[in-house]
C-alpha atoms as a PDB file:
ATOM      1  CA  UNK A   1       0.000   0.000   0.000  1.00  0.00           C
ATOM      2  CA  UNK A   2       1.180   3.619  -1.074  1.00  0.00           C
ATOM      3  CA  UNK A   3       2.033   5.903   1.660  1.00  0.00           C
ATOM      4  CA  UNK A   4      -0.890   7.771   3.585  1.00  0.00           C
ATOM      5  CA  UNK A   5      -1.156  11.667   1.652  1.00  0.00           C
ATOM      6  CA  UNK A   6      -3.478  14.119   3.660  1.00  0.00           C
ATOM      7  CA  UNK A   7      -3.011  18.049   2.896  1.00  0.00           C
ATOM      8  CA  UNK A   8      -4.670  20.327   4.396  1.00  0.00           C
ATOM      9  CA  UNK A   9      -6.187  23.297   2.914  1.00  0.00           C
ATOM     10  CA  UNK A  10      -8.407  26.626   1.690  1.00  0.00           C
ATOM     11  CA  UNK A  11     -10.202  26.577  -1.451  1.00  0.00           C
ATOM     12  CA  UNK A  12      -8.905  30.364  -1.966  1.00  0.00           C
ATOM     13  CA  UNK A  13      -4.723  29.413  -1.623  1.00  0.00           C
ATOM     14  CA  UNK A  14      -2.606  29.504  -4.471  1.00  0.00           C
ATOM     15  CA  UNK A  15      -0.223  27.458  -2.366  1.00  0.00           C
ATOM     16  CA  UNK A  16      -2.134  24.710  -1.877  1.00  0.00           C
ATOM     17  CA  UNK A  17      -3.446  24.067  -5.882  1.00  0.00           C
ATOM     18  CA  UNK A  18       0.341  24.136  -6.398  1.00  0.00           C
ATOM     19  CA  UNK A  19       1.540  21.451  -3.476  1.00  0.00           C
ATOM     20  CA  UNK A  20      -1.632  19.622  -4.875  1.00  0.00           C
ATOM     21  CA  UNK A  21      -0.557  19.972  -8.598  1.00  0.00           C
ATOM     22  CA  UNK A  22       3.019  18.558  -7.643  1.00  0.00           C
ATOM     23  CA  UNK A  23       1.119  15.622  -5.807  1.00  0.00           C
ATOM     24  CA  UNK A  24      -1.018  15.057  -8.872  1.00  0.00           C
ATOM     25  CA  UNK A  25       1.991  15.387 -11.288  1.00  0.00           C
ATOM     26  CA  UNK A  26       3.532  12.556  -9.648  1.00  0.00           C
ATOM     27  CA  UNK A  27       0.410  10.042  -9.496  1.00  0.00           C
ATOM     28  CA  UNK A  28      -0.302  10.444  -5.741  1.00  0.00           C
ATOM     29  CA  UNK A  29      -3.685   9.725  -3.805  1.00  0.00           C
ATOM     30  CA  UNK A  30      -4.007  12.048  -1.588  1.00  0.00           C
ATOM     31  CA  UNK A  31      -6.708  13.313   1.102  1.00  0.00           C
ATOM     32  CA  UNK A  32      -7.881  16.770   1.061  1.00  0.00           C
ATOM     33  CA  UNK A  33      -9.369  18.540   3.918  1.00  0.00           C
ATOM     34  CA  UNK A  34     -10.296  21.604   3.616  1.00  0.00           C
ATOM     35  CA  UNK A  35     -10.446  23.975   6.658  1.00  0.00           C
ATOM     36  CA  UNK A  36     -11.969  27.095   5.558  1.00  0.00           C
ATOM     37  CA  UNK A  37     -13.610  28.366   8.232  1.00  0.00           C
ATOM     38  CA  UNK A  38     -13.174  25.501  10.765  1.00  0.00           C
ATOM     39  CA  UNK A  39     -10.978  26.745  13.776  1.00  0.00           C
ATOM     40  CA  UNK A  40     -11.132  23.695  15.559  1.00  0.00           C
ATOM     41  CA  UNK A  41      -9.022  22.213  12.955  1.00  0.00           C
ATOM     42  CA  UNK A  42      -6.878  25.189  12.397  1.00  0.00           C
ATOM     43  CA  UNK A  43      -6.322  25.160  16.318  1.00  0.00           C
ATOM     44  CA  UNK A  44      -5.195  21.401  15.899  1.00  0.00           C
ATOM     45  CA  UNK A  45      -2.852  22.582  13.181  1.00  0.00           C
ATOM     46  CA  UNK A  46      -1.079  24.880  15.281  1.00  0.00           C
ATOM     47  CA  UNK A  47      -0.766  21.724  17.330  1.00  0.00           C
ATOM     48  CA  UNK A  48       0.426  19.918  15.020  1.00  0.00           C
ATOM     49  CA  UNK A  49       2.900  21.661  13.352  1.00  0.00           C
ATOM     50  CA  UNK A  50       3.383  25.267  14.584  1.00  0.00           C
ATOM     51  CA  UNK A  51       1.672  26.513  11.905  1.00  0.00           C
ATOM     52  CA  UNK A  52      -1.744  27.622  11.332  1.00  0.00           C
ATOM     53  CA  UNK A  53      -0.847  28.723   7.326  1.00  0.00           C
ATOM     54  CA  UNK A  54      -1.958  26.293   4.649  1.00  0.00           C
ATOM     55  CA  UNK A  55      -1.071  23.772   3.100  1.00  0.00           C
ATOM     56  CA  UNK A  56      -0.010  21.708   5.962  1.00  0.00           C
ATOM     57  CA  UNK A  57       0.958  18.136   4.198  1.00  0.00           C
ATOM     58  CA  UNK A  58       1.331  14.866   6.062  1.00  0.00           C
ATOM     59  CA  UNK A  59       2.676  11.901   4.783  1.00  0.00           C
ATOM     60  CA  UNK A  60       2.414   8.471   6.393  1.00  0.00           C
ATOM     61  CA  UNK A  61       1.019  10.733  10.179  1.00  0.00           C
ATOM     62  CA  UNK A  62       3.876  13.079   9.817  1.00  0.00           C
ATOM     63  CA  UNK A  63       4.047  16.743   8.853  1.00  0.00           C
ATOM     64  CA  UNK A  64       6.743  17.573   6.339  1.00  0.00           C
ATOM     65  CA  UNK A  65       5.216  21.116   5.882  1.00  0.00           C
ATOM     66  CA  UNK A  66       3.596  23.120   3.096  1.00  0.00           C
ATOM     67  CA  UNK A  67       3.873  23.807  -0.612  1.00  0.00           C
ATOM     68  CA  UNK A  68       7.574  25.146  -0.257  1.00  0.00           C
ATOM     69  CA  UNK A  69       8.902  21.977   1.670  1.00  0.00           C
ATOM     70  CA  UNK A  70       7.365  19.566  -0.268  1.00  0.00           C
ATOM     71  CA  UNK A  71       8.980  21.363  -3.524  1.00  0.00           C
ATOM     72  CA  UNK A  72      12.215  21.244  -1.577  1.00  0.00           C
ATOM     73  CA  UNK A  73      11.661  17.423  -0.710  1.00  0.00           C
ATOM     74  CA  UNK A  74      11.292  17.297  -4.873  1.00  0.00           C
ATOM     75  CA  UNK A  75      14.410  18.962  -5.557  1.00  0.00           C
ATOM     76  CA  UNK A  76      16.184  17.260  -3.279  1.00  0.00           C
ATOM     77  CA  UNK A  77      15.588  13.870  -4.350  1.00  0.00           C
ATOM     78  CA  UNK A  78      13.597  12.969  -1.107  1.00  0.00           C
ATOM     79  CA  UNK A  79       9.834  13.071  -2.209  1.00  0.00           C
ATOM     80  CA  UNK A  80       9.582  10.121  -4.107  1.00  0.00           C
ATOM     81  CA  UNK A  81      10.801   7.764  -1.623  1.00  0.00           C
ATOM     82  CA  UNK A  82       8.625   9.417   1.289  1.00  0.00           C
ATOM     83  CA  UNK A  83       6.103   8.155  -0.592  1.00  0.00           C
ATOM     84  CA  UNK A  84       7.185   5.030  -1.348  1.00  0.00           C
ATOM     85  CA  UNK A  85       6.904   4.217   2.331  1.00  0.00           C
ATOM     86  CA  UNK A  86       3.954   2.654   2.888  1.00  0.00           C
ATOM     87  CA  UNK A  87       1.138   3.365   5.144  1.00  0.00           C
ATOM     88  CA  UNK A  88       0.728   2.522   8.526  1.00  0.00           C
ATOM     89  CA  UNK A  89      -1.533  -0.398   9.524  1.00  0.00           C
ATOM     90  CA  UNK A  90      -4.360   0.646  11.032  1.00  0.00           C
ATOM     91  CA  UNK A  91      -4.730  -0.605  14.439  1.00  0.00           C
END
């Protein structure tokens, strides 16, 4: 099974089409949740990552970022096998 691909995100953010167009590009399932207007998520964001911009990506339950860090996991070489990795069993 494929590594687990959730991304959180506003309708209205140019960032997010873009992480979602790189996800896309390369073939990858991926959740979308979108938080517009939901603070109880947001709040769990901040949480979660320190953040409370979007897109917040997680792969496999862990946060790697937004659109610029996944584009840096790209160039780096580091993306594809992140997502290699496959899921978790769920428990």
């Amino acid at each position: 099974m494929p590594a687990s691909v959730e991304m959180y995100k506003t309708n209205y953010c140019p960032y997010c089409t873009r992480a979602a167009g790189l996800l896309r590009r390369k073939g990858v399932a991926f959740k979308e949740i979108d938080v517009s207007g939901d603070d109880d998520v947001r709040d769990w964001l901040v949480e979660a990552t320190g953040q409370r911009t979007v897109p917040q990506i997680f792969i496999n339950g862990k946060s790697i970022g937004g659109c610029d860090e996944l584009h840096a996991l790209e160039r780096a070489g580091k993306l594809d096998s992140l997502l290699a990795q496959p899921a978790p069993e769920a428990s």
